[in-house]
C-alpha atoms as a PDB file:
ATOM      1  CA  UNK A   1     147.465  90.634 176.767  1.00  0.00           C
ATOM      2  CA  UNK A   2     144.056  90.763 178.151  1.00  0.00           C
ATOM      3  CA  UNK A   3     143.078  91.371 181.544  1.00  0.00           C
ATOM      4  CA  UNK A   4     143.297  87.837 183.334  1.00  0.00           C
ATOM      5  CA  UNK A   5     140.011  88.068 184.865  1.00  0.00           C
ATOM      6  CA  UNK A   6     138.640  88.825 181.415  1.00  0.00           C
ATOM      7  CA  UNK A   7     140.008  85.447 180.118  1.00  0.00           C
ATOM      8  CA  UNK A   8     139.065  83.489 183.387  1.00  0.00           C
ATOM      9  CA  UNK A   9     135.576  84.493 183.108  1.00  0.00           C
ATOM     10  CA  UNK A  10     135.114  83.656 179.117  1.00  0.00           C
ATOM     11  CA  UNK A  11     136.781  80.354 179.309  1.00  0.00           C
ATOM     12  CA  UNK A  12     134.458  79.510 182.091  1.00  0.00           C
ATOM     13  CA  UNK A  13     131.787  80.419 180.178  1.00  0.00           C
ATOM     14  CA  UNK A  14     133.000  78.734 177.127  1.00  0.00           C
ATOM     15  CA  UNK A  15     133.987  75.525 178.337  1.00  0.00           C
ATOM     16  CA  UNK A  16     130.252  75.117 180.456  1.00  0.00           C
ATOM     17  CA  UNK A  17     128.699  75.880 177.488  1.00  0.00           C
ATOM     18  CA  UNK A  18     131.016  73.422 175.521  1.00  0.00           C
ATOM     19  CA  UNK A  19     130.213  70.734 178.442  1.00  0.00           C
ATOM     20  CA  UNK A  20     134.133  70.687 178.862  1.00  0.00           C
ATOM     21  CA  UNK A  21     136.296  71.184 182.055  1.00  0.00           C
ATOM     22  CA  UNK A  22     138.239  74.082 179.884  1.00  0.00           C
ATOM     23  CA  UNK A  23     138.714  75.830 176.885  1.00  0.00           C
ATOM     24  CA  UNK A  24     142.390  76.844 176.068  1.00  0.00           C
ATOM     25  CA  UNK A  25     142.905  80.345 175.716  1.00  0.00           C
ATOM     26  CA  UNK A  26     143.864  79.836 172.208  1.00  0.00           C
ATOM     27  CA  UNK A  27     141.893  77.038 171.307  1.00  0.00           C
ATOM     28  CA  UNK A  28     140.061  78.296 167.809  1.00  0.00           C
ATOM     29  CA  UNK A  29     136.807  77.111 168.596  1.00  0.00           C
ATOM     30  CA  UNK A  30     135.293  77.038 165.507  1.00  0.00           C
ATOM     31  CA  UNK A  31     138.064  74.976 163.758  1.00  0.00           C
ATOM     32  CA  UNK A  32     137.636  72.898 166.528  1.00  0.00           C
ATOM     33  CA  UNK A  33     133.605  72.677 166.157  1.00  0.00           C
ATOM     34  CA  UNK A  34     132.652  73.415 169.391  1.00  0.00           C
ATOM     35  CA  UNK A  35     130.438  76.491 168.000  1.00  0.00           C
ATOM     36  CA  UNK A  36     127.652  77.399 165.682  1.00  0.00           C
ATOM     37  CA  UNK A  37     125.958  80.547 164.564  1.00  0.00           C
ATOM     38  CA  UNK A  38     123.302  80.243 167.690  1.00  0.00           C
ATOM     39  CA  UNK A  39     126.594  80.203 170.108  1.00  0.00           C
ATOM     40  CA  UNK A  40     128.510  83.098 168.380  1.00  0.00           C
ATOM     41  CA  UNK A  41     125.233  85.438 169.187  1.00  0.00           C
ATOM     42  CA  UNK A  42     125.191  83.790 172.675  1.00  0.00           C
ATOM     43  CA  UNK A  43     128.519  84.709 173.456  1.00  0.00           C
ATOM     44  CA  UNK A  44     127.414  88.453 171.893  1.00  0.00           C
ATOM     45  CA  UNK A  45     125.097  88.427 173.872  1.00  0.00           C
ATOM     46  CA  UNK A  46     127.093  87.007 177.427  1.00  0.00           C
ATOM     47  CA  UNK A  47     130.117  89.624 176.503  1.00  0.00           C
ATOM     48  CA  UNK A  48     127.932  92.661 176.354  1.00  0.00           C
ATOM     49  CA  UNK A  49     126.105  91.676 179.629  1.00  0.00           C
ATOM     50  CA  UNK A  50     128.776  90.667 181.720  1.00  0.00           C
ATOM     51  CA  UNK A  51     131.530  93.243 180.884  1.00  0.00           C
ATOM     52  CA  UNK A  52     129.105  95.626 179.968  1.00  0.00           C
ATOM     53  CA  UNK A  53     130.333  96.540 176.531  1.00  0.00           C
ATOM     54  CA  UNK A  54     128.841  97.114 173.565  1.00  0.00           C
ATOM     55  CA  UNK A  55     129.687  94.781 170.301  1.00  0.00           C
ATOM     56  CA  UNK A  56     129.413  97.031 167.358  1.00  0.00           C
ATOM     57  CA  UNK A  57     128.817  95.323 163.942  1.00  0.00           C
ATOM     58  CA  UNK A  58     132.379  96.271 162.881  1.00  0.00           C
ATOM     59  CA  UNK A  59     133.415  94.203 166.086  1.00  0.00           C
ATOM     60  CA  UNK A  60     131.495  90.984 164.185  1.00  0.00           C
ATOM     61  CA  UNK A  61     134.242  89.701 162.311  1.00  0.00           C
ATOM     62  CA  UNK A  62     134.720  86.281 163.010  1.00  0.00           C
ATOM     63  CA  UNK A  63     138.449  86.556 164.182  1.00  0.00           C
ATOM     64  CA  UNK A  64     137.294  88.643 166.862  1.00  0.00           C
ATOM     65  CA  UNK A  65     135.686  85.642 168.471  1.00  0.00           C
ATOM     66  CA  UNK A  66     137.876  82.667 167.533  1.00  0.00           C
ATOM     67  CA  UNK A  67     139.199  81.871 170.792  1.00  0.00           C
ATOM     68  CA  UNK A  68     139.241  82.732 174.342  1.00  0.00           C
ATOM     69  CA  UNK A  69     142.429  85.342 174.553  1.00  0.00           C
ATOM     70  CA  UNK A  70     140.499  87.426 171.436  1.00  0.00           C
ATOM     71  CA  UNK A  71     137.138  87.531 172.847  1.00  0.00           C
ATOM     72  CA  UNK A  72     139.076  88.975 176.172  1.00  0.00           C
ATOM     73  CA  UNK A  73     140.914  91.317 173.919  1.00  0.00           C
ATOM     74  CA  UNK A  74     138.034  92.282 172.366  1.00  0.00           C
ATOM     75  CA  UNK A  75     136.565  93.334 175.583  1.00  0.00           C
ATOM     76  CA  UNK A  76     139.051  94.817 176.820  1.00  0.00           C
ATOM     77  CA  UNK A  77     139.384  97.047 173.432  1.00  0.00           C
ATOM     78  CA  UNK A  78     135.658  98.101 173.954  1.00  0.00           C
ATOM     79  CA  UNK A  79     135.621  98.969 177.546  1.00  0.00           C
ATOM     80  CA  UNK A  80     139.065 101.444 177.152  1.00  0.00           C
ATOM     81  CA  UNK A  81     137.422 103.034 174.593  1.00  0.00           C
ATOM     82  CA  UNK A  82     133.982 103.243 177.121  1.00  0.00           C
ATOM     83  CA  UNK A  83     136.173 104.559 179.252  1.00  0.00           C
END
């Protein structure tokens, strides 16, 4: 499982973004409709800035970014091989 912090700090982001109090860590988000092609970059974007990680375009497969916990594992994937 991913760091908690990790997970803390993208469903924060998420659920402001979503205008929501929370995300649930497994909530798919884009079954659910809270996301669009403009967000996915956004959260691209917010991953590699705050964790400091670079997404690779192998690393833009949609099930990478479904819901909270894969986004955290995800980063914590890229920063262990940064490492």
């Amino acid at each position: 499982m991913a760091d908690i912090s990790a997970i803390t700090i993208i469903g924060d982001f998420m659920a402001r973004s979503f205008g929501r109090d929370a995300v649930p860590v497994d909530e798919d988000i884009f079954e659910s409709g809270f996301t669009n092609s403009l967000f996915a970059m956004q959260l691209v974007d917010f991953v590699e800035r705050r964790f400091g990680v670079q997404v690779d375009a192998e690393d833009l497969q949609i099930d990478n970014f479904r819901t909270v916990a894969r986004v955290a594992a995800l980063v914590e994937r890229k920063a262990v091989r940064a490492a």
